[in-house]
PDB file of N, CA and C in Angstrom:
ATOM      1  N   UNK A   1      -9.210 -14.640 -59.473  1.00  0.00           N
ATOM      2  CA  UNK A   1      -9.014 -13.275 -59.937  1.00  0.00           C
ATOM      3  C   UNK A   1      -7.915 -12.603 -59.125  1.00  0.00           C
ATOM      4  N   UNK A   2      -7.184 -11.832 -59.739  1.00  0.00           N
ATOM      5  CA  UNK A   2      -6.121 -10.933 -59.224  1.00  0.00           C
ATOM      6  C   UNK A   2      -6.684  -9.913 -58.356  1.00  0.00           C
ATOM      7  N   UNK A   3      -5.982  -9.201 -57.207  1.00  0.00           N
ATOM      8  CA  UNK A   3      -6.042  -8.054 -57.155  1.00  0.00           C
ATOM      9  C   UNK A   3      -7.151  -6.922 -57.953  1.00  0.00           C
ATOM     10  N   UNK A   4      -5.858  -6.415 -59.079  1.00  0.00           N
ATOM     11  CA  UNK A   4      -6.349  -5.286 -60.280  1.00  0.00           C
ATOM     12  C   UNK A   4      -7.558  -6.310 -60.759  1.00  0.00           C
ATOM     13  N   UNK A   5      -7.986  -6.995 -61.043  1.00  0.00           N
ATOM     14  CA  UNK A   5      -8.924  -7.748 -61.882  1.00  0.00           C
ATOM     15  C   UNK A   5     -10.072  -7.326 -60.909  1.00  0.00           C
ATOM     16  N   UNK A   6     -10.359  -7.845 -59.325  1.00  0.00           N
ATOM     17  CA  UNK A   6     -11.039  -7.165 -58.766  1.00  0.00           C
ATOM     18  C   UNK A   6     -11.613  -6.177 -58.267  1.00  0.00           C
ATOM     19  N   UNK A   7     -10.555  -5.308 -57.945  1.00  0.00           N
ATOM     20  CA  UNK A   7     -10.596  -4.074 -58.305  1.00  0.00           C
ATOM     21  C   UNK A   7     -11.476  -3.328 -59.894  1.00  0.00           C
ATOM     22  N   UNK A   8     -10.819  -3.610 -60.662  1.00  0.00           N
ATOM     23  CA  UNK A   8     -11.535  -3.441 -62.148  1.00  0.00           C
ATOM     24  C   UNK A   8     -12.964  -3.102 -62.040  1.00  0.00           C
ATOM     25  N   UNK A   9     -13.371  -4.946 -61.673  1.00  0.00           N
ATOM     26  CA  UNK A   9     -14.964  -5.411 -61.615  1.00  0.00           C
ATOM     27  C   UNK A   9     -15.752  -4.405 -60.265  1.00  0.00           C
ATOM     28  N   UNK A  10     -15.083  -4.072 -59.654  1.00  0.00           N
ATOM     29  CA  UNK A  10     -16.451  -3.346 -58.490  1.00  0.00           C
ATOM     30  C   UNK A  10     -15.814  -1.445 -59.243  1.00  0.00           C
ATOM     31  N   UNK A  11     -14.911  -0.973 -59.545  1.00  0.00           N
ATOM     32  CA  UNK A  11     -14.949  -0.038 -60.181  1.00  0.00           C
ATOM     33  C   UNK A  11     -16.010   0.277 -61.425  1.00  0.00           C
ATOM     34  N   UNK A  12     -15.955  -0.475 -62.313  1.00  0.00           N
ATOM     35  CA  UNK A  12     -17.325  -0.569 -63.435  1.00  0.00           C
ATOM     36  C   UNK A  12     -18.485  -0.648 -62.895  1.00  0.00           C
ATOM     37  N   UNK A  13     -18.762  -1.687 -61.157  1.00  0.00           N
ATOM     38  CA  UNK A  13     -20.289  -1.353 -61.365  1.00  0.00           C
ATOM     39  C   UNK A  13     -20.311  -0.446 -60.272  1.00  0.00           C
ATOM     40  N   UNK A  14     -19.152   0.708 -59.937  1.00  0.00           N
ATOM     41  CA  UNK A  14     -19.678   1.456 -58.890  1.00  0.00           C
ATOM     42  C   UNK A  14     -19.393   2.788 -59.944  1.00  0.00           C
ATOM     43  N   UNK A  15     -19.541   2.733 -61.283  1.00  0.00           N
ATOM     44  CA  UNK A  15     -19.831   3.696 -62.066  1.00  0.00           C
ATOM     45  C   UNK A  15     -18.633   4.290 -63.141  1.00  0.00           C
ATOM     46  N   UNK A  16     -17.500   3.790 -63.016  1.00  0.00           N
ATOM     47  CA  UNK A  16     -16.142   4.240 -63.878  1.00  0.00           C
ATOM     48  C   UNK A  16     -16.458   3.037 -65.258  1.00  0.00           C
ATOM     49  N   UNK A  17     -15.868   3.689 -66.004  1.00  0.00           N
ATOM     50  CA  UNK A  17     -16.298   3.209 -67.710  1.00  0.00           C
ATOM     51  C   UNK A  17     -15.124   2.909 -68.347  1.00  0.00           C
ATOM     52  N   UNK A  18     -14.380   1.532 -69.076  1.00  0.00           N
ATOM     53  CA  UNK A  18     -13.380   1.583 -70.115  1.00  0.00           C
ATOM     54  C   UNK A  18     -13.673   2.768 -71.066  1.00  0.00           C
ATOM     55  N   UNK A  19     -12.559   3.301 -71.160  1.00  0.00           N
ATOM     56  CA  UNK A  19     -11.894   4.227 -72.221  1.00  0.00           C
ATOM     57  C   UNK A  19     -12.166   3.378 -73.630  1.00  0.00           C
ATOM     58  N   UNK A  20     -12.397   3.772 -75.077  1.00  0.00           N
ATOM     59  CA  UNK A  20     -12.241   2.569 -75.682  1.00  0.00           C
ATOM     60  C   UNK A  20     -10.739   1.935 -76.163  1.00  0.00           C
ATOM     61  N   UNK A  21     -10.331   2.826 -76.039  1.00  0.00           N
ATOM     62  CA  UNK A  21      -8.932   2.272 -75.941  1.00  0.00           C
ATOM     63  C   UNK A  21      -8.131   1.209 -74.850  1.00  0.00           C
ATOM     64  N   UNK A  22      -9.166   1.136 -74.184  1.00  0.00           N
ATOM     65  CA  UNK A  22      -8.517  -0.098 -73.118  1.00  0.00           C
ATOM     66  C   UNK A  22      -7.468   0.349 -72.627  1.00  0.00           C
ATOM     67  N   UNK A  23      -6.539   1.492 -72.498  1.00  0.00           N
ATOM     68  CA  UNK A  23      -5.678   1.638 -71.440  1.00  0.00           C
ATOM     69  C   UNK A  23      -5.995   2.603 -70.433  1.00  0.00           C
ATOM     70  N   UNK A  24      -7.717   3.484 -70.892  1.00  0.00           N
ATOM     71  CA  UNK A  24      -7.733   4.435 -69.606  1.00  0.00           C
ATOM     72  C   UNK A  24      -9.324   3.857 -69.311  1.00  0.00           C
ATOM     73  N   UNK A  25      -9.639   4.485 -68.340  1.00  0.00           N
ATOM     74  CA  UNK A  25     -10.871   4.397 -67.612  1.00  0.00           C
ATOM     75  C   UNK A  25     -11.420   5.581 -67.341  1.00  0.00           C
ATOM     76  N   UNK A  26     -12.787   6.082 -67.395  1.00  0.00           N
ATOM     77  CA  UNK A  26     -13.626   7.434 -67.365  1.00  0.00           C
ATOM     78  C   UNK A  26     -14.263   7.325 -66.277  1.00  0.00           C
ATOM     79  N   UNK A  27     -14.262   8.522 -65.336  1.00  0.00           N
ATOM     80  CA  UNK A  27     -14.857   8.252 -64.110  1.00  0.00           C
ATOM     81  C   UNK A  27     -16.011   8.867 -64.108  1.00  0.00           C
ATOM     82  N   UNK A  28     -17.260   8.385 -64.269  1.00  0.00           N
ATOM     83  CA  UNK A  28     -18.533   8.549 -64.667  1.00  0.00           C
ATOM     84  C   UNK A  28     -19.108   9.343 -63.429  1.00  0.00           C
ATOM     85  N   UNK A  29     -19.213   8.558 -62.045  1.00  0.00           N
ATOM     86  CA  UNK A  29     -19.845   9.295 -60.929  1.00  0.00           C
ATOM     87  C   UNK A  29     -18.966  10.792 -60.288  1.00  0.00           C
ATOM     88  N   UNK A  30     -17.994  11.018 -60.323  1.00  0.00           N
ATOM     89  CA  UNK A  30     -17.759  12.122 -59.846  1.00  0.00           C
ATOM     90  C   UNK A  30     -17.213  12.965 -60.955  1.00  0.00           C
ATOM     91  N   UNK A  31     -16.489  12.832 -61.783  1.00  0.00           N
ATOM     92  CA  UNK A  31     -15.664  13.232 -63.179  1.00  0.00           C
ATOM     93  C   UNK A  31     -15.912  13.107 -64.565  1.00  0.00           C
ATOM     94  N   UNK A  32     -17.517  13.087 -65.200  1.00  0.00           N
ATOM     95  CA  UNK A  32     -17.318  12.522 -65.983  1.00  0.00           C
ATOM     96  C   UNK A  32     -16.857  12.910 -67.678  1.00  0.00           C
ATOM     97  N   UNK A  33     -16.388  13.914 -67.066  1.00  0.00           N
ATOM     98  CA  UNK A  33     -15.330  14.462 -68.797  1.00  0.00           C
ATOM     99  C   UNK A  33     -14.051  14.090 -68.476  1.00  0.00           C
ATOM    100  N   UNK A  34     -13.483  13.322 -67.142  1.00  0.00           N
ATOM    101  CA  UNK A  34     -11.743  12.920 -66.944  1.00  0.00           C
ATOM    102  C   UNK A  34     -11.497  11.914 -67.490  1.00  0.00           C
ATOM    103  N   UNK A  35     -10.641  11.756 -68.015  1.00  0.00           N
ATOM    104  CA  UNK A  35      -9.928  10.155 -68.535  1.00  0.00           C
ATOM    105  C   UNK A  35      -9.025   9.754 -67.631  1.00  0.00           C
ATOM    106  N   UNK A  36      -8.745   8.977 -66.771  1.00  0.00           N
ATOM    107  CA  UNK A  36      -7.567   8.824 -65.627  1.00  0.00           C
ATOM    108  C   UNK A  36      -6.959   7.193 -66.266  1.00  0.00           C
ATOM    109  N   UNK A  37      -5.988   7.171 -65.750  1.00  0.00           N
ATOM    110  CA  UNK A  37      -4.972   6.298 -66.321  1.00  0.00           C
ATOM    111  C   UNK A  37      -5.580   4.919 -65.130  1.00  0.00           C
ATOM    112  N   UNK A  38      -5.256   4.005 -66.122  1.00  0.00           N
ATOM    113  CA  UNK A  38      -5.994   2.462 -65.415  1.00  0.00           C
ATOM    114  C   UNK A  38      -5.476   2.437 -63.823  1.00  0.00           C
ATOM    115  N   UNK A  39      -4.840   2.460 -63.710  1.00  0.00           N
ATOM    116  CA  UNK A  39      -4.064   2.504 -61.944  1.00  0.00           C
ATOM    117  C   UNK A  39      -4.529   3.204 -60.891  1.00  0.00           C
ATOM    118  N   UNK A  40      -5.088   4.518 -61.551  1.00  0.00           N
ATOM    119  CA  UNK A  40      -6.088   5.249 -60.595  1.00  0.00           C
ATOM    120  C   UNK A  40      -7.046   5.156 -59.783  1.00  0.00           C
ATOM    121  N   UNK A  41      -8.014   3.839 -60.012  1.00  0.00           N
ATOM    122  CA  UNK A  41      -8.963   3.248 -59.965  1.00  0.00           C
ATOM    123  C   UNK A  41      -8.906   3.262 -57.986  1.00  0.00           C
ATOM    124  N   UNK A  42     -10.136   2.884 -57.625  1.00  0.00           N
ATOM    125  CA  UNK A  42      -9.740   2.680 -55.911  1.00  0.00           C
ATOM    126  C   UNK A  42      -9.483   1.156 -55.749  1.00  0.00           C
ATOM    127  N   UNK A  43      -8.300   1.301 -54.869  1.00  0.00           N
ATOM    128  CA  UNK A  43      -7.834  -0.324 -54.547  1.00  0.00           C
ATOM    129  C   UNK A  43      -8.925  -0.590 -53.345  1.00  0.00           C
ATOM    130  N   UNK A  44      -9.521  -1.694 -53.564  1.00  0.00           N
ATOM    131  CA  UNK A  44     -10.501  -1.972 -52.716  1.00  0.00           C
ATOM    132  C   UNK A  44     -10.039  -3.003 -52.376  1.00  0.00           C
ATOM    133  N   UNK A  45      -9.738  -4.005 -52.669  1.00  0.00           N
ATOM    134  CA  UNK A  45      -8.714  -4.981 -52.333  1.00  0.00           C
ATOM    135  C   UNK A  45      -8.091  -4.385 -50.741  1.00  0.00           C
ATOM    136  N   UNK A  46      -7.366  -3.448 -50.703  1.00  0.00           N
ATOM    137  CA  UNK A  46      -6.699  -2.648 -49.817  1.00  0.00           C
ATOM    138  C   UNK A  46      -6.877  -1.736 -48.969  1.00  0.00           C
ATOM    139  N   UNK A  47      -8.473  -1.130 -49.416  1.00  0.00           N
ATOM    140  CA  UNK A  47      -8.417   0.434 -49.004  1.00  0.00           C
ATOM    141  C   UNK A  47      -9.920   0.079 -48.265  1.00  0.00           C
ATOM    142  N   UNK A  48     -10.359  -0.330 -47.202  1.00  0.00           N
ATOM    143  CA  UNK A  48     -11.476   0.248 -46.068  1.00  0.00           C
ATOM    144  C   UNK A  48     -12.651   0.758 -46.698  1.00  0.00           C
ATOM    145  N   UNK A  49     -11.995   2.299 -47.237  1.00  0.00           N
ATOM    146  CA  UNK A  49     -12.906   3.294 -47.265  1.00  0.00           C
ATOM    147  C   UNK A  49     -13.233   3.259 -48.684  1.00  0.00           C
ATOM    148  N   UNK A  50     -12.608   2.819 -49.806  1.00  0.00           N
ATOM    149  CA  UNK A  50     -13.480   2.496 -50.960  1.00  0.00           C
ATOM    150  C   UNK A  50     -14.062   1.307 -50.828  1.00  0.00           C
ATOM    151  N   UNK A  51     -13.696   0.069 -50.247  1.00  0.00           N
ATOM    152  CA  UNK A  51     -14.619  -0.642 -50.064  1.00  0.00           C
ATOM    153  C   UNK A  51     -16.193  -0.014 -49.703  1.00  0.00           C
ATOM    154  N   UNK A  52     -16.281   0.595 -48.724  1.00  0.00           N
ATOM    155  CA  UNK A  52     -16.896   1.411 -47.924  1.00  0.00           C
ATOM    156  C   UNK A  52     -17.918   1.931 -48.610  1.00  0.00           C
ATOM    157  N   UNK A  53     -17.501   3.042 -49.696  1.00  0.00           N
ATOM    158  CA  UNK A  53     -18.127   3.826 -50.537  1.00  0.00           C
ATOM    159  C   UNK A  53     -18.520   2.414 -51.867  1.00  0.00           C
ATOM    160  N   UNK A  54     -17.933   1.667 -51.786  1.00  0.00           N
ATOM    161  CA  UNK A  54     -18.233   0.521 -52.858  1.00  0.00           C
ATOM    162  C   UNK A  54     -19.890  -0.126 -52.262  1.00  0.00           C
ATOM    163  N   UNK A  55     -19.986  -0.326 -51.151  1.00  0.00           N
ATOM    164  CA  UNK A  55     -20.732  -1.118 -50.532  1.00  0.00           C
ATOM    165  C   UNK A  55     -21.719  -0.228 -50.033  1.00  0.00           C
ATOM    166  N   UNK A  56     -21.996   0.852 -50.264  1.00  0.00           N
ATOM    167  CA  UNK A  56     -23.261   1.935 -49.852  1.00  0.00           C
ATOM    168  C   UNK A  56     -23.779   1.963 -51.747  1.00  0.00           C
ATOM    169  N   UNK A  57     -23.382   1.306 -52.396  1.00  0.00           N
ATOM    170  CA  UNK A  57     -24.100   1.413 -53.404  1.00  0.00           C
ATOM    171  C   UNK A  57     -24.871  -0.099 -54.062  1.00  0.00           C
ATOM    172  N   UNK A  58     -24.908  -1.056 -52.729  1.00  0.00           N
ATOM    173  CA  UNK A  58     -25.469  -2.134 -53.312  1.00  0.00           C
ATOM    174  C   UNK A  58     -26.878  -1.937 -52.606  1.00  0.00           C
ATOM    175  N   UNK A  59     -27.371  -1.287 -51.757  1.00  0.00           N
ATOM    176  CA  UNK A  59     -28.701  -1.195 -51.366  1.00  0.00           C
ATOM    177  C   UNK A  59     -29.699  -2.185 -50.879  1.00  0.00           C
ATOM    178  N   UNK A  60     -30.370  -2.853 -52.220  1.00  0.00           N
ATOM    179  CA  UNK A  60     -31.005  -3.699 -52.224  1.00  0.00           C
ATOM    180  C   UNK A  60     -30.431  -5.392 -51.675  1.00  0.00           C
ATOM    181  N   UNK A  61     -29.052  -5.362 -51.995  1.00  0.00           N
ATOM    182  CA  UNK A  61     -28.451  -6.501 -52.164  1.00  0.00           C
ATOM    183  C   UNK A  61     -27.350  -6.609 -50.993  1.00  0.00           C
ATOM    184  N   UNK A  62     -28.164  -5.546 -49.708  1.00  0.00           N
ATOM    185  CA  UNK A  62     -27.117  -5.305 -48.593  1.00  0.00           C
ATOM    186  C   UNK A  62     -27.242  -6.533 -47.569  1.00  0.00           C
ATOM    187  N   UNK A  63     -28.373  -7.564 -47.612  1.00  0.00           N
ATOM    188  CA  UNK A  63     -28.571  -8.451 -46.475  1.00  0.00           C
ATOM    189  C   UNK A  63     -27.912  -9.433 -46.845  1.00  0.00           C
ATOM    190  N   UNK A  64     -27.966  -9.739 -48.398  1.00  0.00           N
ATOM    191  CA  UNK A  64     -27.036 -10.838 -49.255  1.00  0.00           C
ATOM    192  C   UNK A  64     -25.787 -10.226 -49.135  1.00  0.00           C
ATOM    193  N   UNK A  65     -25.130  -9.276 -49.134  1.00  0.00           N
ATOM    194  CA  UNK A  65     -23.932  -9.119 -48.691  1.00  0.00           C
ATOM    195  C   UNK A  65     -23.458  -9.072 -47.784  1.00  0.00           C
ATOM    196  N   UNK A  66     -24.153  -9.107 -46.858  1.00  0.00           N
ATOM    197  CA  UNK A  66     -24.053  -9.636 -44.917  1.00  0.00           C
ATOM    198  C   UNK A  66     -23.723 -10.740 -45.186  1.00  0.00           C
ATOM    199  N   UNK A  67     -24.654 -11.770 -45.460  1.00  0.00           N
ATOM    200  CA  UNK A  67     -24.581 -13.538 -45.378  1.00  0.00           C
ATOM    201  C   UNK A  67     -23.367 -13.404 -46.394  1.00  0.00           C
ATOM    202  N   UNK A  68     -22.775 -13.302 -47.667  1.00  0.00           N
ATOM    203  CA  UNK A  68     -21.943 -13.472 -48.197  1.00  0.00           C
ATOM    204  C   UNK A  68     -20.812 -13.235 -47.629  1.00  0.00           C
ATOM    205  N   UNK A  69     -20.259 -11.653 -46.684  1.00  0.00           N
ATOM    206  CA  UNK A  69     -19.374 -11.669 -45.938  1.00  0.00           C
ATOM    207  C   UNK A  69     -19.204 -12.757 -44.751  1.00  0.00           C
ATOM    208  N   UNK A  70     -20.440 -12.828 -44.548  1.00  0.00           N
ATOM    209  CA  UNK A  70     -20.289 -13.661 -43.100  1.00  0.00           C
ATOM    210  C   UNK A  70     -19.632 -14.803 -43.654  1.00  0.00           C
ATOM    211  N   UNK A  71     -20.207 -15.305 -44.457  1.00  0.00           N
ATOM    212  CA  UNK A  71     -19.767 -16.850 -44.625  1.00  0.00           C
ATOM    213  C   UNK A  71     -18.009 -16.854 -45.492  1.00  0.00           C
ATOM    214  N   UNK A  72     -17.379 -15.812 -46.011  1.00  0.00           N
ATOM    215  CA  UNK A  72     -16.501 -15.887 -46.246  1.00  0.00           C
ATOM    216  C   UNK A  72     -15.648 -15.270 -44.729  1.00  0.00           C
ATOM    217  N   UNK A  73     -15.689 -14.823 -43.889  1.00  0.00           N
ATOM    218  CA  UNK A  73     -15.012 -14.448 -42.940  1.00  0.00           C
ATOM    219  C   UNK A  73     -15.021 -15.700 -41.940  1.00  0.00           C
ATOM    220  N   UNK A  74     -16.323 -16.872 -42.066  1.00  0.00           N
ATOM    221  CA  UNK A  74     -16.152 -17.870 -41.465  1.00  0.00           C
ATOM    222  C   UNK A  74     -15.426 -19.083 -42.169  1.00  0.00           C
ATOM    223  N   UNK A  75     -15.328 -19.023 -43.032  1.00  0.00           N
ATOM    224  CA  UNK A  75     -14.595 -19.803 -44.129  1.00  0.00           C
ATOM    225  C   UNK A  75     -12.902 -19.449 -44.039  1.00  0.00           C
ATOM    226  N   UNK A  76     -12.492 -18.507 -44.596  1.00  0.00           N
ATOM    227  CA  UNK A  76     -11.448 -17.743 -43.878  1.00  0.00           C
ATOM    228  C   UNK A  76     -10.789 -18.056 -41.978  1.00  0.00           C
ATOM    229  N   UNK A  77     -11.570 -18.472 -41.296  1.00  0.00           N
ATOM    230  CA  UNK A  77     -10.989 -18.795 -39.991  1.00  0.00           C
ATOM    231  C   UNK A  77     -10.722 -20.059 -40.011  1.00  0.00           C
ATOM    232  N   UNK A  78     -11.308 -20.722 -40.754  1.00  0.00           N
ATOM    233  CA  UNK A  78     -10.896 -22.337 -40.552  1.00  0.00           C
ATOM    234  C   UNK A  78     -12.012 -23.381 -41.023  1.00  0.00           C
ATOM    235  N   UNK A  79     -12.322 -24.618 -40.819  1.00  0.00           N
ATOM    236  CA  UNK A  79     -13.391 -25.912 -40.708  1.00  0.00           C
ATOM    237  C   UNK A  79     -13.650 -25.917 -39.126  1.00  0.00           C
ATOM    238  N   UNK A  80     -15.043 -25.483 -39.215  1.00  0.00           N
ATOM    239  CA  UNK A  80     -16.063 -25.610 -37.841  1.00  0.00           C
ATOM    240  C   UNK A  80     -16.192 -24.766 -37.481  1.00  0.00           C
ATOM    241  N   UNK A  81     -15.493 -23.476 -37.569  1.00  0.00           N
ATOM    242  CA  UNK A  81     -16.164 -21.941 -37.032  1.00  0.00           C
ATOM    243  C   UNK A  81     -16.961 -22.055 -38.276  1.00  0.00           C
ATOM    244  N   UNK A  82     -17.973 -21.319 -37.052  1.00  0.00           N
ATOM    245  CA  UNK A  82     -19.050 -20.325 -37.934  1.00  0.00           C
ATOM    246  C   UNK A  82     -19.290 -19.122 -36.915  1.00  0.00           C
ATOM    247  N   UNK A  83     -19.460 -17.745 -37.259  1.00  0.00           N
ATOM    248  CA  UNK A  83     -19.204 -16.683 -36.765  1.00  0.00           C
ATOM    249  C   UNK A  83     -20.613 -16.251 -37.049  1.00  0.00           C
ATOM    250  N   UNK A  84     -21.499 -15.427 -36.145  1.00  0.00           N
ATOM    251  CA  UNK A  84     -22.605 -15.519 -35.829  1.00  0.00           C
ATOM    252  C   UNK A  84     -22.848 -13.857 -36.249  1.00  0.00           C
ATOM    253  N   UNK A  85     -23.702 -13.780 -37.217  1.00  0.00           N
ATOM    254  CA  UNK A  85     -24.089 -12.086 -37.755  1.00  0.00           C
ATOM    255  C   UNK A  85     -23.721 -10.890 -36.601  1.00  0.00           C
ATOM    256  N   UNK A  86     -22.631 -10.098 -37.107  1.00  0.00           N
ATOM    257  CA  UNK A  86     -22.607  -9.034 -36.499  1.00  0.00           C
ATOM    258  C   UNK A  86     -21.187  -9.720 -35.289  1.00  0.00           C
ATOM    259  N   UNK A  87     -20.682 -10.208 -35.473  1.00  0.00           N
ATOM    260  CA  UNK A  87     -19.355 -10.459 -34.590  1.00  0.00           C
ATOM    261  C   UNK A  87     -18.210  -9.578 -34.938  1.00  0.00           C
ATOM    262  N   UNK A  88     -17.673  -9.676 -34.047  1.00  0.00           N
ATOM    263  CA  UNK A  88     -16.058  -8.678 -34.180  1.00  0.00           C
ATOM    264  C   UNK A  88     -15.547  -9.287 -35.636  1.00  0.00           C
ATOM    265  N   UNK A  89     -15.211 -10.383 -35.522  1.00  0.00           N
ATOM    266  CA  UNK A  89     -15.124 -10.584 -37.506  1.00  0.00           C
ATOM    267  C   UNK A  89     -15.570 -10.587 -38.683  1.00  0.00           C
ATOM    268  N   UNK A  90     -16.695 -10.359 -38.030  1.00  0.00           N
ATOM    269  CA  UNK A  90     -17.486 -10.398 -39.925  1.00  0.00           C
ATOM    270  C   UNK A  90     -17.584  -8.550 -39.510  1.00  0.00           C
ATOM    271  N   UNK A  91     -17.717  -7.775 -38.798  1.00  0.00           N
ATOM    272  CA  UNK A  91     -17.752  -6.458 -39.091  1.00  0.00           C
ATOM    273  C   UNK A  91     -16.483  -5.798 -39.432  1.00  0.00           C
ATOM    274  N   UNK A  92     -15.033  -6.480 -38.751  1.00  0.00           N
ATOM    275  CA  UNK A  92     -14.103  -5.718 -38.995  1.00  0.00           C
ATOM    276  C   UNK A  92     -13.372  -6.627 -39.959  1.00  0.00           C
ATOM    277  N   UNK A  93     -13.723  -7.157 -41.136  1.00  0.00           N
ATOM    278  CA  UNK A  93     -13.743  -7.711 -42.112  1.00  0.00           C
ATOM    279  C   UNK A  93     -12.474  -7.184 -42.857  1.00  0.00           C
ATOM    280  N   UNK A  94     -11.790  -7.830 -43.211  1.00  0.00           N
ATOM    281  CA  UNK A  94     -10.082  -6.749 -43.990  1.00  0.00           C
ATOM    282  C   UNK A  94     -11.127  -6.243 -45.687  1.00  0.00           C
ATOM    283  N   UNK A  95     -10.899  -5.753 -46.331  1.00  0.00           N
ATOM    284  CA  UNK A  95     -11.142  -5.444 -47.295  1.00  0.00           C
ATOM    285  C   UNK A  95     -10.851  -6.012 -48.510  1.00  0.00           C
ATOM    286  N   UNK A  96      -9.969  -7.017 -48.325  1.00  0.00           N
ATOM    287  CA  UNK A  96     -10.537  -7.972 -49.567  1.00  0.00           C
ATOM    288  C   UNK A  96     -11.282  -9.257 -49.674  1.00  0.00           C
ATOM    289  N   UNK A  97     -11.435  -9.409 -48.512  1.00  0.00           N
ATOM    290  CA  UNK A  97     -12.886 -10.342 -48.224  1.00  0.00           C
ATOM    291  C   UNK A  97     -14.150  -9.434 -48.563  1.00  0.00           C
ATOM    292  N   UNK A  98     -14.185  -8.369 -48.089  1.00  0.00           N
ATOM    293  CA  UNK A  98     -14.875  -7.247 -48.127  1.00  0.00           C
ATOM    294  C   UNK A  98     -15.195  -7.057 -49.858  1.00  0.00           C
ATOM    295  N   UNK A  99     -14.115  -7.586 -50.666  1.00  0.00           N
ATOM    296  CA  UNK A  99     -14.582  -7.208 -52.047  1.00  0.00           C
ATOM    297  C   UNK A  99     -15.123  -8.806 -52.847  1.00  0.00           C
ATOM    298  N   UNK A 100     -14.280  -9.798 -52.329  1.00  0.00           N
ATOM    299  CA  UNK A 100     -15.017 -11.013 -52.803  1.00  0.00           C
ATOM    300  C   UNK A 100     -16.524 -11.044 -52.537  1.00  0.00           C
ATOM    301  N   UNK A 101     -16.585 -10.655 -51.408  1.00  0.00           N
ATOM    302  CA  UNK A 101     -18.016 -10.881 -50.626  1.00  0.00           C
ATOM    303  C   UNK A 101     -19.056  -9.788 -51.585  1.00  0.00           C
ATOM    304  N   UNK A 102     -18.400  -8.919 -52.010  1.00  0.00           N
ATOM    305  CA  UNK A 102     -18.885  -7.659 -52.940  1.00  0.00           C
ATOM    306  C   UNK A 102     -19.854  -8.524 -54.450  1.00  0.00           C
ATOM    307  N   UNK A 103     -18.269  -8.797 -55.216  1.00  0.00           N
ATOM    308  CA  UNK A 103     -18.325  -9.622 -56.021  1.00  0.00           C
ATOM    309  C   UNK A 103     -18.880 -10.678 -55.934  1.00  0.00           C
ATOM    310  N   UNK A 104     -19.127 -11.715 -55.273  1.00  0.00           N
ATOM    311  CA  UNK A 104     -20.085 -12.718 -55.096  1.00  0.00           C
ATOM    312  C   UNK A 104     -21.499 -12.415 -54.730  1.00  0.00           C
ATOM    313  N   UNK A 105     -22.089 -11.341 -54.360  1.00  0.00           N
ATOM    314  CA  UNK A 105     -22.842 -11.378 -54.056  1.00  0.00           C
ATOM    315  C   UNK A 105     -23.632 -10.481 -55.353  1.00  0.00           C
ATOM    316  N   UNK A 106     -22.996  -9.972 -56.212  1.00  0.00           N
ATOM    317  CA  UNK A 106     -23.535  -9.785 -57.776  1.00  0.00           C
ATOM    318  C   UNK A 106     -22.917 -10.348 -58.677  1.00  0.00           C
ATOM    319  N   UNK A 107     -22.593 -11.841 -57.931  1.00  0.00           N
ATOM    320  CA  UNK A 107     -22.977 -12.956 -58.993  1.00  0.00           C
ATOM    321  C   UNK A 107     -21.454 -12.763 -60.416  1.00  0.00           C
ATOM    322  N   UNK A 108     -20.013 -12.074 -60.086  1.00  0.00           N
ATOM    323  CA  UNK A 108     -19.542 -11.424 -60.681  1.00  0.00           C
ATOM    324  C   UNK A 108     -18.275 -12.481 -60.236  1.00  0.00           C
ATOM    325  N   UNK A 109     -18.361 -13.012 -59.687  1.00  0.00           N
ATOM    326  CA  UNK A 109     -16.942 -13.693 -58.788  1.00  0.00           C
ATOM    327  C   UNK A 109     -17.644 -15.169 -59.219  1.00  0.00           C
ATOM    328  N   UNK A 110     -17.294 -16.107 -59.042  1.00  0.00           N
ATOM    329  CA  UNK A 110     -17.271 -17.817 -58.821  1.00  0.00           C
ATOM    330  C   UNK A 110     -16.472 -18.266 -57.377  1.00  0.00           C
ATOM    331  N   UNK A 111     -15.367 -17.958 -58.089  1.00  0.00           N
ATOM    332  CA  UNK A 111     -13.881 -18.907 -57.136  1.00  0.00           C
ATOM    333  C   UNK A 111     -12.812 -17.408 -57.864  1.00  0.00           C
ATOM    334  N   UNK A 112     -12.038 -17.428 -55.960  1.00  0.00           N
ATOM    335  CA  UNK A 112     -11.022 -16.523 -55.854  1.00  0.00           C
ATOM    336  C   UNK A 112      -9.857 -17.254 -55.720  1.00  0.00           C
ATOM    337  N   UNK A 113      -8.918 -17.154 -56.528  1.00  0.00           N
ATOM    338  CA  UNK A 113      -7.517 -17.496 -57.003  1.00  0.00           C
ATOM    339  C   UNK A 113      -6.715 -16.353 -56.194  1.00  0.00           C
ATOM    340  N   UNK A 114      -5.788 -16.515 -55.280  1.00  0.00           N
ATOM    341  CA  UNK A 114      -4.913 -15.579 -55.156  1.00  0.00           C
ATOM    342  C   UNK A 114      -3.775 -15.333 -54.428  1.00  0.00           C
TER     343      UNK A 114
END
């Protein structure tokens, strides 16, 4: 998955809606009479703090998204690290591991192309 493709997928389940026209998106949780243009969306891919606000809305599915980050931030360093819950790398995690780890862990991701 791309970038925008990921992005997309944690935007829809953190509450923004296709337009039916497929070129805008409706922002359901804070706006929901705005139509904003597809680009608007939060780059989570990029951005910390929507990750951030992305990841206070999985709740239930926050310990599986521990082990999911973890194991992609140990995967990410190489063959034979493994990085032990709560290390300087799996917490300061860049943010698009931060969104695979998102996406995989509701089952929304497979394999990241990128």
């Amino acid at each position: 998955m791309t970038d925008f493709e990921i992005n997309i997928a944690i935007a829809e389940y953190c509450g923004w809606q296709r337009h039916p026209m497929d070129q805008w998106i409706v922002t359901d949780p804070k706006y929901p009479h705005s139509v904003q243009p597809l680009n608007t969306i939060p780059n989570y891919c990029a951005d910390l703090n929507a990750m951030h606000e992305a990841e206070s809305t999985l709740r239930r599915n926050g310990p599986e998204f521990s082990r999911m980050l973890l194991e992609l931030v140990s995967e990410a360093a190489g063959p034979g690290v493994l990085y032990a819950y709560g290390s300087f790398s799996h917490v300061h995690a860049p943010a698009r591991l931060r969104a695979e780890a998102f996406l995989r862990t509701l089952g929304k991701l497979e394999e990241v192309q990128g």
